[in-house]
Protein backbone atom coordinates (compact mmCIF):
# COMPACT_ATOMS: atom_id res chain seq x y z
CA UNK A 1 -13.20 -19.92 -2.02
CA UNK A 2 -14.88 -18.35 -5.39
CA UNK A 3 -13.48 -18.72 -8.26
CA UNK A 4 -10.66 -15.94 -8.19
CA UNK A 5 -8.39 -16.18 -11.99
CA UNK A 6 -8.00 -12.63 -12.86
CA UNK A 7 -6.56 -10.00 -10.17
CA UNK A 8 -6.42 -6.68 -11.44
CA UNK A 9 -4.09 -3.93 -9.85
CA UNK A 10 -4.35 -0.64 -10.13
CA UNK A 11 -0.93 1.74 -9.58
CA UNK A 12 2.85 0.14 -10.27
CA UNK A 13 4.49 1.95 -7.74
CA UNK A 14 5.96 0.35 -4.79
CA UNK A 15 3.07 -1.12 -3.52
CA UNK A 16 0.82 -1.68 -6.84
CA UNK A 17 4.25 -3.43 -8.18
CA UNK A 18 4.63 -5.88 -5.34
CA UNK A 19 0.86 -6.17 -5.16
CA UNK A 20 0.98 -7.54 -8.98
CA UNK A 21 4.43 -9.67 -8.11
CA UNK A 22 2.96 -11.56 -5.02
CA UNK A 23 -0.30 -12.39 -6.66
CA UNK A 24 1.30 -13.35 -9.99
CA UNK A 25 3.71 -15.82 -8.08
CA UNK A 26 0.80 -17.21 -6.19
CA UNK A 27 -0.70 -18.58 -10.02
CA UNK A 28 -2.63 -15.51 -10.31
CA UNK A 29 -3.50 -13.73 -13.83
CA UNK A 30 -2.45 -10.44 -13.47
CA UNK A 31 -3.55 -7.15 -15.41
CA UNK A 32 -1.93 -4.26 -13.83
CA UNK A 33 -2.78 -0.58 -14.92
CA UNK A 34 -1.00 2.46 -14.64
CA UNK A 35 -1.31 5.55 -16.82
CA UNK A 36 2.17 6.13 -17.03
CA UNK A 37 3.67 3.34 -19.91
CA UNK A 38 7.44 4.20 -18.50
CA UNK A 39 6.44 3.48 -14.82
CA UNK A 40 4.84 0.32 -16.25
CA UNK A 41 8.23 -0.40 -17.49
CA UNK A 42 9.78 0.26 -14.66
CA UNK A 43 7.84 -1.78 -12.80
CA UNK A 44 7.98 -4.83 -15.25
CA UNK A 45 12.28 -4.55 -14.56
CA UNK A 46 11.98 -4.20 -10.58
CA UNK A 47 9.78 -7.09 -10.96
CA UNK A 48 12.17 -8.61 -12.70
CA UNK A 49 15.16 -8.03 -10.70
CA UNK A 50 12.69 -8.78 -7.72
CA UNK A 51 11.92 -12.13 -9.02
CA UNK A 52 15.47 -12.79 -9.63
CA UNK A 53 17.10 -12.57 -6.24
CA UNK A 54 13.89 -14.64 -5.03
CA UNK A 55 14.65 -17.60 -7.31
CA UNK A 56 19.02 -17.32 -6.52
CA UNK A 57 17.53 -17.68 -2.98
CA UNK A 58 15.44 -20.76 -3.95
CA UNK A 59 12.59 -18.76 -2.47
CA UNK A 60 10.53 -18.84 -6.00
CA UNK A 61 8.42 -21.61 -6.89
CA UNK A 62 8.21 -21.64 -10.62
CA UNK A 63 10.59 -19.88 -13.38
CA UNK A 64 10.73 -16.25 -13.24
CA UNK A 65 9.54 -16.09 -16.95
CA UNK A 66 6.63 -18.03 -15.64
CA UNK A 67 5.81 -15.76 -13.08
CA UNK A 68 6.74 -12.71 -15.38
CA UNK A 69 4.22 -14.02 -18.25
CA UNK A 70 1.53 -14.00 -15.90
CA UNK A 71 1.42 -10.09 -15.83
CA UNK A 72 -0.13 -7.85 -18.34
CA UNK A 73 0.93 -4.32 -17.84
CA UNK A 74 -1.76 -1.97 -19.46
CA UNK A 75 -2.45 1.79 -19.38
CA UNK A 76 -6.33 1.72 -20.09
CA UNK A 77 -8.37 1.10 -16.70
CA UNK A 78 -11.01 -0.73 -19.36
CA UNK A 79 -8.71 -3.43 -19.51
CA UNK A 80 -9.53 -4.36 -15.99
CA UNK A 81 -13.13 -5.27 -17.33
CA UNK A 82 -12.45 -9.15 -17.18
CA UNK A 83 -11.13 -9.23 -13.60
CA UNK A 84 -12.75 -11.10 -10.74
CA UNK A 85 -11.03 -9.10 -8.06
CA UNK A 86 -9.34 -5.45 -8.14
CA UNK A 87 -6.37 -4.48 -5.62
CA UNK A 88 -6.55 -0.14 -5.75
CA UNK A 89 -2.49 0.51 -4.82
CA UNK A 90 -3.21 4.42 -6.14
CA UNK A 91 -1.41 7.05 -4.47
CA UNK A 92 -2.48 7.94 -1.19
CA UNK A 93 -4.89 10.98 -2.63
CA UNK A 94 -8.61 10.77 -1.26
CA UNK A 95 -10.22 12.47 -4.33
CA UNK A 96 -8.39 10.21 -6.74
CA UNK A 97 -9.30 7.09 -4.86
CA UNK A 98 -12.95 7.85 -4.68
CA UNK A 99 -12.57 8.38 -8.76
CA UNK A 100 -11.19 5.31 -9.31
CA UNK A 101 -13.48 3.00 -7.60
CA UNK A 102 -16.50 5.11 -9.18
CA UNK A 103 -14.97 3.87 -12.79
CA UNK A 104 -14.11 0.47 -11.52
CA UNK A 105 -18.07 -0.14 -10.83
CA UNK A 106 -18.65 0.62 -14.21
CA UNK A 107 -15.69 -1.23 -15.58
CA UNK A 108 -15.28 -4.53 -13.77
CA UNK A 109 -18.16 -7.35 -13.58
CA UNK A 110 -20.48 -6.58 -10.84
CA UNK A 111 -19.81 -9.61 -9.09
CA UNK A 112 -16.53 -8.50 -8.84
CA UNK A 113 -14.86 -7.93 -5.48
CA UNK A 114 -12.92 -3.92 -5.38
CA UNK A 115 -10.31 -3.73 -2.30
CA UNK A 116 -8.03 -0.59 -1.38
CA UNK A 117 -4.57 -0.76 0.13
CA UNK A 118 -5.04 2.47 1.47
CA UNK A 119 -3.32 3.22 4.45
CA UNK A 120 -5.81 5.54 6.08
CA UNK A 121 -8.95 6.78 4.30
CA UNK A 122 -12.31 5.06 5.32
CA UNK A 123 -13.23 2.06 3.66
CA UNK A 124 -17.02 2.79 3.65
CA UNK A 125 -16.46 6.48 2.02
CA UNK A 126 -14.86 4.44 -0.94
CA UNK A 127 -17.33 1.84 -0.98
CA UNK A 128 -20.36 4.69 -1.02
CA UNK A 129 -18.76 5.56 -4.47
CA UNK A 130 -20.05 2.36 -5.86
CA UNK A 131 -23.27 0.02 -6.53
CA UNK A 132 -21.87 -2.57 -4.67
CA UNK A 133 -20.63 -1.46 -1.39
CA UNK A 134 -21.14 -5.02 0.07
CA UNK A 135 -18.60 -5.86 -2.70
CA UNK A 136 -15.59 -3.41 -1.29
CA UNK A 137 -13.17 -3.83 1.32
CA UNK A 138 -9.92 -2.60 2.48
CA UNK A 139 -6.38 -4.96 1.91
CA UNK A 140 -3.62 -3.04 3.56
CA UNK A 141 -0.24 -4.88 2.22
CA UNK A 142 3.13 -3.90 4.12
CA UNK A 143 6.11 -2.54 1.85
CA UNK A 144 8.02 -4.44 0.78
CA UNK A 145 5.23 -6.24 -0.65
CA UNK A 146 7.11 -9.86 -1.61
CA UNK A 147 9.09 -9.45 1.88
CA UNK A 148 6.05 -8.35 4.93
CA UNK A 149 4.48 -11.21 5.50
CA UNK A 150 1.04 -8.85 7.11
CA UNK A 151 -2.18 -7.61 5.13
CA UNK A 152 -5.02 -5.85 7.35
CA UNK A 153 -8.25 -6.71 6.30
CA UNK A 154 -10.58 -4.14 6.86
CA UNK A 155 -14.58 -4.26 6.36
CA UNK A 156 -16.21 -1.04 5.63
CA UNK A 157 -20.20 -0.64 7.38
CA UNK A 158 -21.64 -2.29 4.23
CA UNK A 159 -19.13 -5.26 3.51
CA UNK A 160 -20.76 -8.86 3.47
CA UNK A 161 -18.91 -11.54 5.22
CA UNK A 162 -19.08 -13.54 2.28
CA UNK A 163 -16.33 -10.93 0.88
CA UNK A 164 -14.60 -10.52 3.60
CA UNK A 165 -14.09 -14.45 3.67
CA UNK A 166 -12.47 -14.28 -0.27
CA UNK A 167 -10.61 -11.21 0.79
CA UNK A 168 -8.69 -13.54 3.73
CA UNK A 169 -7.97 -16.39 1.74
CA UNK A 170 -7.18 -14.47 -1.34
CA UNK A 171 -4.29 -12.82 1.27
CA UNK A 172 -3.79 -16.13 2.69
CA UNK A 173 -3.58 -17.68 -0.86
CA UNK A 174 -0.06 -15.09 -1.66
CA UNK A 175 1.21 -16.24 1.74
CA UNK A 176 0.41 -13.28 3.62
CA UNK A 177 -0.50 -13.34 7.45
CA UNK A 178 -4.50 -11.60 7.55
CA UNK A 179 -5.43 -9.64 10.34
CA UNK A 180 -8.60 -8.03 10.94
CA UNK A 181 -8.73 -4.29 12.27
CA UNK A 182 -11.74 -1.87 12.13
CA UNK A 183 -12.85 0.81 9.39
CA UNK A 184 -10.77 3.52 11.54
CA UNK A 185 -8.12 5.79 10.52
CA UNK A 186 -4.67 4.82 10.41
CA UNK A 187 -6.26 1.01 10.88
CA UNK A 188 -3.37 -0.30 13.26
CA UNK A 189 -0.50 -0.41 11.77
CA UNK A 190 0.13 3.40 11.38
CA UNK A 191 -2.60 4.34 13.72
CA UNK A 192 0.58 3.38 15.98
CA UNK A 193 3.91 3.48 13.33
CA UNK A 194 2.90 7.32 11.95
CA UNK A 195 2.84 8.93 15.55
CA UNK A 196 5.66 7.11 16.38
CA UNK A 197 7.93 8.78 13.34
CA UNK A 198 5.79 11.94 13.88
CA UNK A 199 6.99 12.34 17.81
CA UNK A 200 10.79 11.86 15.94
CA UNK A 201 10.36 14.83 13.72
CA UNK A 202 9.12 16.63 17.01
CA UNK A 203 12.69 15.62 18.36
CA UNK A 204 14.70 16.45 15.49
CA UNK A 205 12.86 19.98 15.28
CA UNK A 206 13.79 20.37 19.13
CA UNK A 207 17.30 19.94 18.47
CA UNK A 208 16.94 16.59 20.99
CA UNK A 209 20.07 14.64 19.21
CA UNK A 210 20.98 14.26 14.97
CA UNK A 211 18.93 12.02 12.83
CA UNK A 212 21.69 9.49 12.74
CA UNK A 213 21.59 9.22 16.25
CA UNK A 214 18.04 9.12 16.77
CA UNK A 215 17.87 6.13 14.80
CA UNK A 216 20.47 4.55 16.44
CA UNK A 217 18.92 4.72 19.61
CA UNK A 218 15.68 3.20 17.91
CA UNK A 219 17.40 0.64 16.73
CA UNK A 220 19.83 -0.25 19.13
CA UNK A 221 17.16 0.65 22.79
CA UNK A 222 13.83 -0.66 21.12
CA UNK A 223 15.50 -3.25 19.21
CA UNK A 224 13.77 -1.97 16.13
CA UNK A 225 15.48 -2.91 12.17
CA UNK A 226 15.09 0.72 11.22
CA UNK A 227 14.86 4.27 12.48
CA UNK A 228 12.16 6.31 12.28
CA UNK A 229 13.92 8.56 9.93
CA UNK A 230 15.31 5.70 7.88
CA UNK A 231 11.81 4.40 7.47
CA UNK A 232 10.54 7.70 7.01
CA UNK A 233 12.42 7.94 3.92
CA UNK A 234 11.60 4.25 2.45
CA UNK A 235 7.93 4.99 3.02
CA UNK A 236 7.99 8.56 1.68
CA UNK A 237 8.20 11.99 3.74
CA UNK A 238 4.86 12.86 1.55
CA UNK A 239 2.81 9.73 2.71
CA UNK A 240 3.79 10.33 6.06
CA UNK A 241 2.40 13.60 6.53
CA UNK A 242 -0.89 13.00 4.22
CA UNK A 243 -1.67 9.90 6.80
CA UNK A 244 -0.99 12.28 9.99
CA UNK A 245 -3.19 14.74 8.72
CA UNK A 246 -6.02 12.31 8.04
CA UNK A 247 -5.30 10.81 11.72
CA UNK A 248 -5.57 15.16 13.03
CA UNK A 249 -8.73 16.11 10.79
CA UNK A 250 -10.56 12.23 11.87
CA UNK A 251 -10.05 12.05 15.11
CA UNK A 252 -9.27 15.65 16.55
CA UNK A 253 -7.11 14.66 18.41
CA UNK A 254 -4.05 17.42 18.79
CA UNK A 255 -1.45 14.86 19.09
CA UNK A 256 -1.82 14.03 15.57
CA UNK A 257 -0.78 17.34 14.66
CA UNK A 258 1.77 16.71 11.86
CA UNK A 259 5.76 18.22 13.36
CA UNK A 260 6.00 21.30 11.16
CA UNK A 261 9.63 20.20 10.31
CA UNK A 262 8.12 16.90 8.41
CA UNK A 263 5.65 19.81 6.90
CA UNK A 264 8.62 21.92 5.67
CA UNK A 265 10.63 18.78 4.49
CA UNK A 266 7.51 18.12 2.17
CA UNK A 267 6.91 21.79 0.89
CA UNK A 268 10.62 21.61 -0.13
CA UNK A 269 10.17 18.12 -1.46
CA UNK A 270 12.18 15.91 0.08
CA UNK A 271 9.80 12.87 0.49
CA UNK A 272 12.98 10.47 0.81
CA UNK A 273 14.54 7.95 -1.59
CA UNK A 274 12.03 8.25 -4.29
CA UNK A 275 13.43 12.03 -4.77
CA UNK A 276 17.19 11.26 -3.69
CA UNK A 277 16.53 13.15 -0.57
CA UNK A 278 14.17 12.83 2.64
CA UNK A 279 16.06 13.64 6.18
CA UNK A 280 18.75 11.76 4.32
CA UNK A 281 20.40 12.46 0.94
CA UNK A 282 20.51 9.44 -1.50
């Protein structure tokens, strides 16, 4: 594999947070950016806490202050400018993504490899914002990020093979399993999983049976750990319905339409446990 030291991550949410964990634990140097310094914070103590339980469980290899010292958080994108390999864990907003990789190609060495873990938007659209488009590919980590053992690998039309080989091992490298799916909306995971809680909102709109017992059914007939609505609300009501409405305006297809209920529970803003309430109340 190249020579990969310095992984930069961009967003400490959920996703940018366990991004920045799982590579720091695999012996990774991590910068990690976010403009917000409190959610930088707050990442820094999840991590923490994360970390934690991992090493009670004899699951961490290392200290967790040797893992932890291995992070830099930083609210400048310049200070991604030594980085050999840049994981985009942004929110799930087209416009902003397409921003930040434009600024990455100016920032970051330009034999530096850019990846997305967007969930839906095309991989060659964001690579076309950049000099290098051979350079860009997509890395879709599962949340939890320390816990889902999956990453899709996704090449957009311009992406060498030589990148998409560092892409794999770099996943393989964090102990993730690497599949490869094509530059098509949704990819596979919630090209299948976002209908799936979609057709639930559908029910729960048609008065077909309570959310409580719509999950239970998913979990106990399909033999599934969560509900739809239970995952609906881990994930976030507001990705949910951002990724169906990609799926409806790519493919035009009108069984993507997004269930006005899941519509209405965003415009109120219940997106789930991030808010305290989703089709649940926290």
């Amino acid at each position: 594999m190249a020579t990969i030291n310095r992984i930069g991550v961009i967003g400490c949410g959920q996703m940018g947070g366990g991004i920045a964990q799982v590579a720091a634990q695999s012996g990774y140097q991590v910068t990690m950016f976010d403009v917000s310094g409190s959610q930088l914070e707050k990442a820094m103590t999840g991590m923490e806490k994360s970390l934690t339980k991992l090493s009670e469980k004899g699951k961490l290899k290392g200290t967790v202050a040797e893992v932890i010292k291995r992070v830099r958080p930083v609210s400048q994108i310049e200070e991604l400018g030594n980085c050999d390999f840049v994981i985009e864990a942004a929110s799930e907003n087209r416009e902003l993504k397409l921003k930040l990789f434009g600024d990455l190609d100016r920032i970051v060495p330009k034999g530096a490899i850019l990846c997305t873990n967007t969930s839906s938007i095309s991989i060659t659209e964001i690579a076309r914002q950049t000099s290098r488009a051979e350079k860009v590919a997509g890395m879709h980590f599962m949340n939890p990020v320390p816990l889902m053992s999956l990453v899709e690998g996704i090449r957009g039309l311009a992406t060498s093979n030589e990148t998409f080989k560092i892409v794999r091992e770099v996943a393989e490298s964090m102990g993730k399993v690497f599949i490869e799916a094509k530059d098509a909306p949704g990819f596979v995971v919630n090209r299948v999983l976002l209908p799936f809680i979609n057709e639930a909102f559908f029910a729960l709109q048609e008065g077909l049976a309570s959310p409580k017992d719509i999950d239970q059914a998913i979990r106990l007939g399909l033999n599934h750990p969560m509900g739809p609505f239970e995952l609906a609300d881990y994930v976030g009501l507001d990705v949910c319905l951002s990724v169906m409405e990609i799926l409806h305006r790519d493919l035009g297809d009108s069984k993507y339409r997004p269930a006005p209920l899941l519509r209405k529970y965003v415009e109120a803003g219940w997106f789930g446990k991030k808010t305290g309430r989703g089709v649940y109340v926290y």
